[in-house]
Protein backbone atom coordinates (compact mmCIF):
# COMPACT_ATOMS: atom_id res chain seq x y z
CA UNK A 1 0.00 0.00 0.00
CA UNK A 2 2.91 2.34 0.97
CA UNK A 3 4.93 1.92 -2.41
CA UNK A 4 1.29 2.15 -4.49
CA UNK A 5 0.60 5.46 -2.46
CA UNK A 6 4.56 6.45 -3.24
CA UNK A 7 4.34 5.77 -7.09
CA UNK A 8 1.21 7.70 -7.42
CA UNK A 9 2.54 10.87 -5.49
CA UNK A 10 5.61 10.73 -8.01
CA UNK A 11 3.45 10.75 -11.08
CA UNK A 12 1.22 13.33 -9.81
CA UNK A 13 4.35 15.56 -8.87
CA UNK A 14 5.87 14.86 -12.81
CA UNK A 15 2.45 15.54 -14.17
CA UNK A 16 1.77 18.81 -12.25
CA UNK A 17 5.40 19.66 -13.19
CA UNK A 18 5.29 18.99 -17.01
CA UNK A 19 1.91 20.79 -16.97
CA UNK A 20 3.72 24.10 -15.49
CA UNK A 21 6.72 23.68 -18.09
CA UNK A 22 4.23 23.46 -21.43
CA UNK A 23 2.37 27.10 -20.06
CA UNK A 24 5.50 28.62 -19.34
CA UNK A 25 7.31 28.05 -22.12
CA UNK A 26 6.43 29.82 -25.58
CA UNK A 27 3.28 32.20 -24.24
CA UNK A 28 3.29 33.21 -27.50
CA UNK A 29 3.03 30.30 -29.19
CA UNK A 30 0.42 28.83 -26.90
CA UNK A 31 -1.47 32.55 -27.69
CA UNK A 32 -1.42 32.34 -30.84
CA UNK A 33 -2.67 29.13 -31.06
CA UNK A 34 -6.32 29.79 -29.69
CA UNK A 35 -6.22 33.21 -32.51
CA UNK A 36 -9.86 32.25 -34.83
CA UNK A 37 -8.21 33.65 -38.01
CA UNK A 38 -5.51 30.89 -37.57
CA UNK A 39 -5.84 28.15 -40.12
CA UNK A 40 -3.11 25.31 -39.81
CA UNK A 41 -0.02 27.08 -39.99
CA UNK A 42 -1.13 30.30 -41.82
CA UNK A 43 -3.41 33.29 -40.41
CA UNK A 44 -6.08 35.16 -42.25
CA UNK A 45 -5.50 39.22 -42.46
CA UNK A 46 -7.61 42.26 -43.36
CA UNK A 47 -5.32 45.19 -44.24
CA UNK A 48 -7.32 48.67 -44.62
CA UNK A 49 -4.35 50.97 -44.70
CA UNK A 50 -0.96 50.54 -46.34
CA UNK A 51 -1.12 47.39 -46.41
CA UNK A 52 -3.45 46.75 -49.17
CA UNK A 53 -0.74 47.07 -51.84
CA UNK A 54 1.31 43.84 -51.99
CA UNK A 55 4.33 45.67 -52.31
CA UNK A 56 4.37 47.48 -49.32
CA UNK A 57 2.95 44.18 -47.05
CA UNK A 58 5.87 41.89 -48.62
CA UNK A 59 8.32 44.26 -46.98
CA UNK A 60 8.13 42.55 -43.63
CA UNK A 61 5.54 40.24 -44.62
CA UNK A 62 7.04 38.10 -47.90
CA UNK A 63 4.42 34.95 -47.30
CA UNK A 64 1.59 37.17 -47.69
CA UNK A 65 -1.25 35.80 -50.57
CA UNK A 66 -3.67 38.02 -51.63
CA UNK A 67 -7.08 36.47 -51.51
CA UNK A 68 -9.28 39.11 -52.92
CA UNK A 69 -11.27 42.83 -51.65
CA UNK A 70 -12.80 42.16 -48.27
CA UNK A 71 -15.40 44.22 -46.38
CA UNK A 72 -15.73 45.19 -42.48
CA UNK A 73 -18.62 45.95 -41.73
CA UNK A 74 -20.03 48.23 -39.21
CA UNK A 75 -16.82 49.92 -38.92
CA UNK A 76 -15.45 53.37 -40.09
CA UNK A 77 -12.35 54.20 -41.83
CA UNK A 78 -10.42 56.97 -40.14
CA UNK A 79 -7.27 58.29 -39.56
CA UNK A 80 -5.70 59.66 -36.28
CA UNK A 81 -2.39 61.02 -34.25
CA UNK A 82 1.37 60.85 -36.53
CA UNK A 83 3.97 58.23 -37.53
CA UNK A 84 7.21 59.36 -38.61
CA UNK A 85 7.96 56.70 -41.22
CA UNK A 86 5.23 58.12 -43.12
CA UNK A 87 4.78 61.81 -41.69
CA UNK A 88 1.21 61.98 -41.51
CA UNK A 89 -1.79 60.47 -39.81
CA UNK A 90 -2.08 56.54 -40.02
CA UNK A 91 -5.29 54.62 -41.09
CA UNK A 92 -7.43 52.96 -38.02
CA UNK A 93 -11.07 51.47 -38.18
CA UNK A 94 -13.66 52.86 -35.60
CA UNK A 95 -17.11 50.70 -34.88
CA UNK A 96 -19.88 52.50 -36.59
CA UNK A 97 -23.07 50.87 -37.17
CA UNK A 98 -24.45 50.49 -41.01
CA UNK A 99 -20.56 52.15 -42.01
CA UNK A 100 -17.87 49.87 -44.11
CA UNK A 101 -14.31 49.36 -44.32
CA UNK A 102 -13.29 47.97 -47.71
CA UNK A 103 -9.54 46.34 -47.79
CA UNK A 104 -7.87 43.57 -48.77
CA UNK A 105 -7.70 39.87 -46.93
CA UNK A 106 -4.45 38.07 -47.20
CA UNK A 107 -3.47 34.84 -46.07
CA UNK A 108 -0.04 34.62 -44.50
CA UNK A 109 2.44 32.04 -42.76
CA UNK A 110 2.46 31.99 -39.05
CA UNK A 111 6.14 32.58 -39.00
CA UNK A 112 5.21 35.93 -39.82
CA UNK A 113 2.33 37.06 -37.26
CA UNK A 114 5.20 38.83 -34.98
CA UNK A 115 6.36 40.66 -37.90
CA UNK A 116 2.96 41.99 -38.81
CA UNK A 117 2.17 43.07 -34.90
CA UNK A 118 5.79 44.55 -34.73
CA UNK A 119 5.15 46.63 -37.80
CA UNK A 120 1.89 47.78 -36.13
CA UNK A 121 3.30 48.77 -32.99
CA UNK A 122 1.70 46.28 -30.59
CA UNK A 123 3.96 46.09 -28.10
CA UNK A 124 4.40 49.74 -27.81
CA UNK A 125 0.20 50.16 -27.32
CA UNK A 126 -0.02 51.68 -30.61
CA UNK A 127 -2.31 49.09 -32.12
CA UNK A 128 -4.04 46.63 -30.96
CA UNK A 129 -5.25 43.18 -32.61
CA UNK A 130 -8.69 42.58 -33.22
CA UNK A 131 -10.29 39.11 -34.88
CA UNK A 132 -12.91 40.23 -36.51
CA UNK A 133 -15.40 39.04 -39.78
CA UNK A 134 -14.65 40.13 -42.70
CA UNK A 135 -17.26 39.30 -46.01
CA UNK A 136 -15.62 38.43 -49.23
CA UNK A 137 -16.19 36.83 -52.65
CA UNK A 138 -18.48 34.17 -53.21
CA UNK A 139 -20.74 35.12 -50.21
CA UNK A 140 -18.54 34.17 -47.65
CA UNK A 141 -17.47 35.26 -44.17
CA UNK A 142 -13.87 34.84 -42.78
CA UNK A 143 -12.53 35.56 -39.49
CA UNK A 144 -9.17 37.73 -39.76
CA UNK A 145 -6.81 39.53 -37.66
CA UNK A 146 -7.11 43.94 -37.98
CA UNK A 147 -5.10 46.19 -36.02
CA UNK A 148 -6.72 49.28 -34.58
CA UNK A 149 -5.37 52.89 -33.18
CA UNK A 150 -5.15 51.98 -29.01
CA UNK A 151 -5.73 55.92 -29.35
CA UNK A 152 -9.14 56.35 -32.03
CA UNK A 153 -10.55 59.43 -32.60
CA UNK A 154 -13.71 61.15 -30.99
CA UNK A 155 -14.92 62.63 -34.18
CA UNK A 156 -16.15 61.32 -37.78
CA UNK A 157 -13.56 62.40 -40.35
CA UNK A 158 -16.46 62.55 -43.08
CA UNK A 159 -18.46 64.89 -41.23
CA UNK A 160 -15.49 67.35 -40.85
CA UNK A 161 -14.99 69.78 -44.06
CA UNK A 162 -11.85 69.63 -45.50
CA UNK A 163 -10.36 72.76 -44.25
CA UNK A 164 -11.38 71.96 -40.73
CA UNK A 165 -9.65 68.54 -40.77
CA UNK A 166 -7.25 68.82 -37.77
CA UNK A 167 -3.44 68.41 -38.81
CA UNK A 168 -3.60 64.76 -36.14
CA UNK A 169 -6.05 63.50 -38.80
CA UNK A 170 -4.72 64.64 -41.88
CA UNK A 171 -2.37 61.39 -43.40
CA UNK A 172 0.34 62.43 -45.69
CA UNK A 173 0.22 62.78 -49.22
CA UNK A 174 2.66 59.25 -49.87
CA UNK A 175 0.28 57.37 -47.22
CA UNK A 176 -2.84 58.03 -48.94
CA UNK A 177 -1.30 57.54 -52.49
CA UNK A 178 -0.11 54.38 -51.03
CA UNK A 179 -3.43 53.70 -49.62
CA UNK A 180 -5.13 54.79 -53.33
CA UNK A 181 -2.46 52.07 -55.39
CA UNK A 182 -3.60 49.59 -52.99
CA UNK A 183 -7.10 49.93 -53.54
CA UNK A 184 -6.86 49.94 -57.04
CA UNK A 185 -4.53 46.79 -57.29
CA UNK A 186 -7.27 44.88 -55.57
CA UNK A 187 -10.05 45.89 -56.98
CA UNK A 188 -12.18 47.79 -54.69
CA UNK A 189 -15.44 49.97 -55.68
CA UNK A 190 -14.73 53.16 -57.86
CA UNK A 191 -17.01 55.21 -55.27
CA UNK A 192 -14.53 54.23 -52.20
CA UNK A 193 -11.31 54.52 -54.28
CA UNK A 194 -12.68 58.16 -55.66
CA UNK A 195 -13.71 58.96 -51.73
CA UNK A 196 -9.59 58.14 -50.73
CA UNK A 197 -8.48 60.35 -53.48
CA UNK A 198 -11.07 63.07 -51.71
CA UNK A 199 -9.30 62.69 -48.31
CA UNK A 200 -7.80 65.79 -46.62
CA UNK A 201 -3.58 64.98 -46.72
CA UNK A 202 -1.00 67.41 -45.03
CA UNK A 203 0.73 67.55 -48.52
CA UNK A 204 4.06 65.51 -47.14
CA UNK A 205 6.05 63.50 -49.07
CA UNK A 206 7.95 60.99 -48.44
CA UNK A 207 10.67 60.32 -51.61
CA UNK A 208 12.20 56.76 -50.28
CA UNK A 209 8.57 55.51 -49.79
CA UNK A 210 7.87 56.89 -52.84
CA UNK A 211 10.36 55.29 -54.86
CA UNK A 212 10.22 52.01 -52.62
CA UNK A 213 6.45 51.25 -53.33
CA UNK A 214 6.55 53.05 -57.17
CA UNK A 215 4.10 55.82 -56.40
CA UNK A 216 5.16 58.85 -58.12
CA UNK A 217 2.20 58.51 -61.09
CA UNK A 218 -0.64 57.58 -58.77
CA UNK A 219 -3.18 60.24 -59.19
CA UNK A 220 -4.65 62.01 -56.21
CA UNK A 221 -6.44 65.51 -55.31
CA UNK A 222 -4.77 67.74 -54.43
């Protein structure tokens, strides 16, 4: 009875320790894991922003596959605060009932998840990682991983005439061209592209980002 009692308190001592070891070790992994846009070893993406032109997304992201347009829904596009890489306000989505965020959804290798959140600033509270759904071609629904501004604006940006846009919402000139080539390259609605190319930008550009992602000819209002 003694050594039955002994062998049991063993295996329940290994067990509770190998149990301890598996959640300490790789909280990322083990994070990631339970994500609902993860599919095997590749995650589902909806990029709103920059990162609808392939170019620009291969830069840190080179498994990225486009899968086609996709639409948030019940969101607002918006832009807020500054980033220095592309001095000018940076692209967020708000909630906003009967309001839609068109964008591309991409399909992309786990290997690079920490890539995408480090270009997005998660660990500096910048954005923050959402899993939303996201409706795309033929009639279906995906869940996929969107960043959002930590800080969002207050304020609609389409209710706010041009001339009263504040300079924290205004994105630069090379951002929203980027955002414009991107939109076109996957094939989103005339109406939205037209209403990018209407946006209020602070008239910045930047030349290396320019030449990078091949924007000089991409038409925009001025």
């Amino acid at each position: 009875m003694f050594v039955t009692l002994l062998i049991l308190s063993v295996f329940t001592r290994n067990l509770s320790a190998n149990h301890s070891g598996q959640s300490g070790n790789g909280d990322d992994n083990s994070d990631s894991m339970v994500l609902p846009e993860i599919n095997g070893n590749k995650f589902y993406y909806f990029g709103y922003g920059s990162n609808m032109l392939t170019t620009r997304i291969h830069l840190q992201n080179p498994t990225a596959i486009k899968i086609g347009p996709g639409e948030l829904n019940d969101y607002r596009l918006d832009f807020h605060t500054f980033t220095k890489r592309w001095e000018g306000a940076p692209a967020t989505v708000v909630p906003h009932p009967n309001r839609t965020v068109l964008g591309t959804l991409w399909e992309i290798d786990l290997i690079n998840l920490s890539n995408l959140d480090k270009q997005e600033g998660v660990a500096e509270g910048i954005y923050r990682p959402l899993s939303l759904s996201i409706a795309h071609r033929p009639n279906r629904t995906t869940i996929a991983r969107v960043y959002t501004l930590v800080n969002e604006p207050s304020t609609d940006l389409k209710l706010l005439q041009p001339n009263d846009t504040p300079f924290n919402r205004q994105p630069s000139k090379t951002y929203l061209k980027c955002l414009i080539k991107g939109a076109i390259e996957t094939g989103l609605a005339s109406d939205y592209i037209n209403w990018l190319k209407s946006i209020k930008h602070n008239g910045n550009v930047v030349d290396e980002l320019e030449n990078l992602l091949d924007l000089k000819d991409v038409k925009i209002s001025k």
